[in-house]
C-alpha atoms as a PDB file:
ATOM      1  CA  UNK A   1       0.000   0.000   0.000  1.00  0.00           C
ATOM      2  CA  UNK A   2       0.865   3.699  -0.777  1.00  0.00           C
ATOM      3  CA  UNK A   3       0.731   7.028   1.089  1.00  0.00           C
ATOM      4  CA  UNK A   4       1.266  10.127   0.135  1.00  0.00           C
ATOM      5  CA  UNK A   5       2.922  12.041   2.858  1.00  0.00           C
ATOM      6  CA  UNK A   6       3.703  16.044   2.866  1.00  0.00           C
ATOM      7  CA  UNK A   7       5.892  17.431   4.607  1.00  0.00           C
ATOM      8  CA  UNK A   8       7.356  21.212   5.311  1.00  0.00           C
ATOM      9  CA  UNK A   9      11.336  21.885   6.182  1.00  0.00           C
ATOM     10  CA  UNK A  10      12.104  25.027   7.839  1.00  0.00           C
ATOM     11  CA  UNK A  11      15.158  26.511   7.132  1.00  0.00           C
ATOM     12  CA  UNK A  12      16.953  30.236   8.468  1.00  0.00           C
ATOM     13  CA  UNK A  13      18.638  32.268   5.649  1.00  0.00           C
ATOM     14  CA  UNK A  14      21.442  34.574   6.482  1.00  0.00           C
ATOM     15  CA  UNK A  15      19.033  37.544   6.489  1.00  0.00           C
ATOM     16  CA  UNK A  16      17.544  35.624   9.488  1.00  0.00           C
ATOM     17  CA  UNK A  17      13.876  34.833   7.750  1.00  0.00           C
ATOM     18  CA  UNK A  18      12.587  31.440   7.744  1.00  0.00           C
ATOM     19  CA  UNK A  19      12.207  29.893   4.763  1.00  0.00           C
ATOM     20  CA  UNK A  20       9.494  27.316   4.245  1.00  0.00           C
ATOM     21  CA  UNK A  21       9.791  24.590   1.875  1.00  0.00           C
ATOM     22  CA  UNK A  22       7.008  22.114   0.970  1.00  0.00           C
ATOM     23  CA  UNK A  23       7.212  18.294  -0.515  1.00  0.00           C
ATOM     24  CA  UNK A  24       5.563  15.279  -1.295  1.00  0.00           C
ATOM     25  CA  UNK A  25       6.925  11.904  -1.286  1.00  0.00           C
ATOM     26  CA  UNK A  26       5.032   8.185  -1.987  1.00  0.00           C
ATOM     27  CA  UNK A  27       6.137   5.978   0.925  1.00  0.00           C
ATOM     28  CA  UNK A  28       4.950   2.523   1.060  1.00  0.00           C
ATOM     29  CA  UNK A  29       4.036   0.759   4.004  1.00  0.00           C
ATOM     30  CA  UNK A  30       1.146  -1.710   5.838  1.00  0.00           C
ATOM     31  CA  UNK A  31      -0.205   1.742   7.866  1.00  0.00           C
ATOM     32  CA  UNK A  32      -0.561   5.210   8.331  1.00  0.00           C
ATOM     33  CA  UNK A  33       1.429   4.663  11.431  1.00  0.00           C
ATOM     34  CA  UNK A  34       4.412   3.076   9.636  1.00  0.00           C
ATOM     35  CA  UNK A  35       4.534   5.742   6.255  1.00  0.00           C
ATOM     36  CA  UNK A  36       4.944   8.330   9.685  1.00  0.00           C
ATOM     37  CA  UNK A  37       7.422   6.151  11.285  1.00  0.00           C
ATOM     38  CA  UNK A  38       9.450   5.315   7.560  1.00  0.00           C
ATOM     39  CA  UNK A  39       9.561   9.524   7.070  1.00  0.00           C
ATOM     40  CA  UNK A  40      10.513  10.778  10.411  1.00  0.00           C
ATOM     41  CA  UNK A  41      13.045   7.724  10.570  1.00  0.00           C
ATOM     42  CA  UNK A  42      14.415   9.214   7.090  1.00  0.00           C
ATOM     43  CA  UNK A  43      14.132  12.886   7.093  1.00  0.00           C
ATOM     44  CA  UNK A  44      13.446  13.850  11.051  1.00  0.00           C
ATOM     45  CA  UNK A  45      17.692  13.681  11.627  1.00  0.00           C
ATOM     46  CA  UNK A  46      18.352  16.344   8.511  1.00  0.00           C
ATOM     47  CA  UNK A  47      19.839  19.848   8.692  1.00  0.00           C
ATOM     48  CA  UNK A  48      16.176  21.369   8.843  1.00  0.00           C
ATOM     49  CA  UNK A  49      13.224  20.459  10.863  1.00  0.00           C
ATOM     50  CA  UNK A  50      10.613  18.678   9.399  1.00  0.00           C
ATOM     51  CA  UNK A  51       7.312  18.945   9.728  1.00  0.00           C
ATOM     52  CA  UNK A  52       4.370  16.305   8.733  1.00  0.00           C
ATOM     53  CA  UNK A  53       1.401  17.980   7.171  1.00  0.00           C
ATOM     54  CA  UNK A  54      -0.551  15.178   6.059  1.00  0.00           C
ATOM     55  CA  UNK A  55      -0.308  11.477   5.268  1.00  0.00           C
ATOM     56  CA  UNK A  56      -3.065  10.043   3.381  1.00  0.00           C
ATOM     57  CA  UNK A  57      -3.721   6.766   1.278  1.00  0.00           C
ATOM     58  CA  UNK A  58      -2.821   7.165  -2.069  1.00  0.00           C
ATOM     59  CA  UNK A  59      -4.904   5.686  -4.260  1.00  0.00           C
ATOM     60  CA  UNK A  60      -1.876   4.394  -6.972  1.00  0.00           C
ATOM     61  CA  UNK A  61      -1.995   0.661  -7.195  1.00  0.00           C
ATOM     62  CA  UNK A  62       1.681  -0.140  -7.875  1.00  0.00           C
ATOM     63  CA  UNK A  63       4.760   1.420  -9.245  1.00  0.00           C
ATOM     64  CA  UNK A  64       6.680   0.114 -12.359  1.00  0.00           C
ATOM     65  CA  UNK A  65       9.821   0.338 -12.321  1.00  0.00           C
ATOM     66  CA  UNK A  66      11.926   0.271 -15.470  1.00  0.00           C
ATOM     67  CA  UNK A  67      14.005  -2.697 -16.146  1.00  0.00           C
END
């Protein structure tokens, strides 16, 4: 099963204003619970703060990938 999960990362420039940037990734898991778990587990350690917005079930079957 796939979710799509958005998330925000928060960033300071030099000029001191935060700077807010917004993205979507497919995650595949068994639960809502584990697509949260899989993204903090891969993004919450980064140089920015991350922030879940939403996670939802996506509704694309499979993914092909090219051979």
């Amino acid at each position: 099963m796939y979710y799509l999960v958005k998330i925000r990362f928060e960033s300071q420039e030099d000029s001191g204003k935060i700077k807010k940037t917004r993205e979507q990734f497919l995650v595949e898991a068994d639960t809502i619970g584990e697509a949260e778990k899989i993204t903090i587990d891969r993004f919450g350690t980064g140089l920015s703060e991350c922030f879940l917005e939403s996670i939802q079930e996506s509704k694309i079957l499979d993914v092909i990938f090219k051979s």
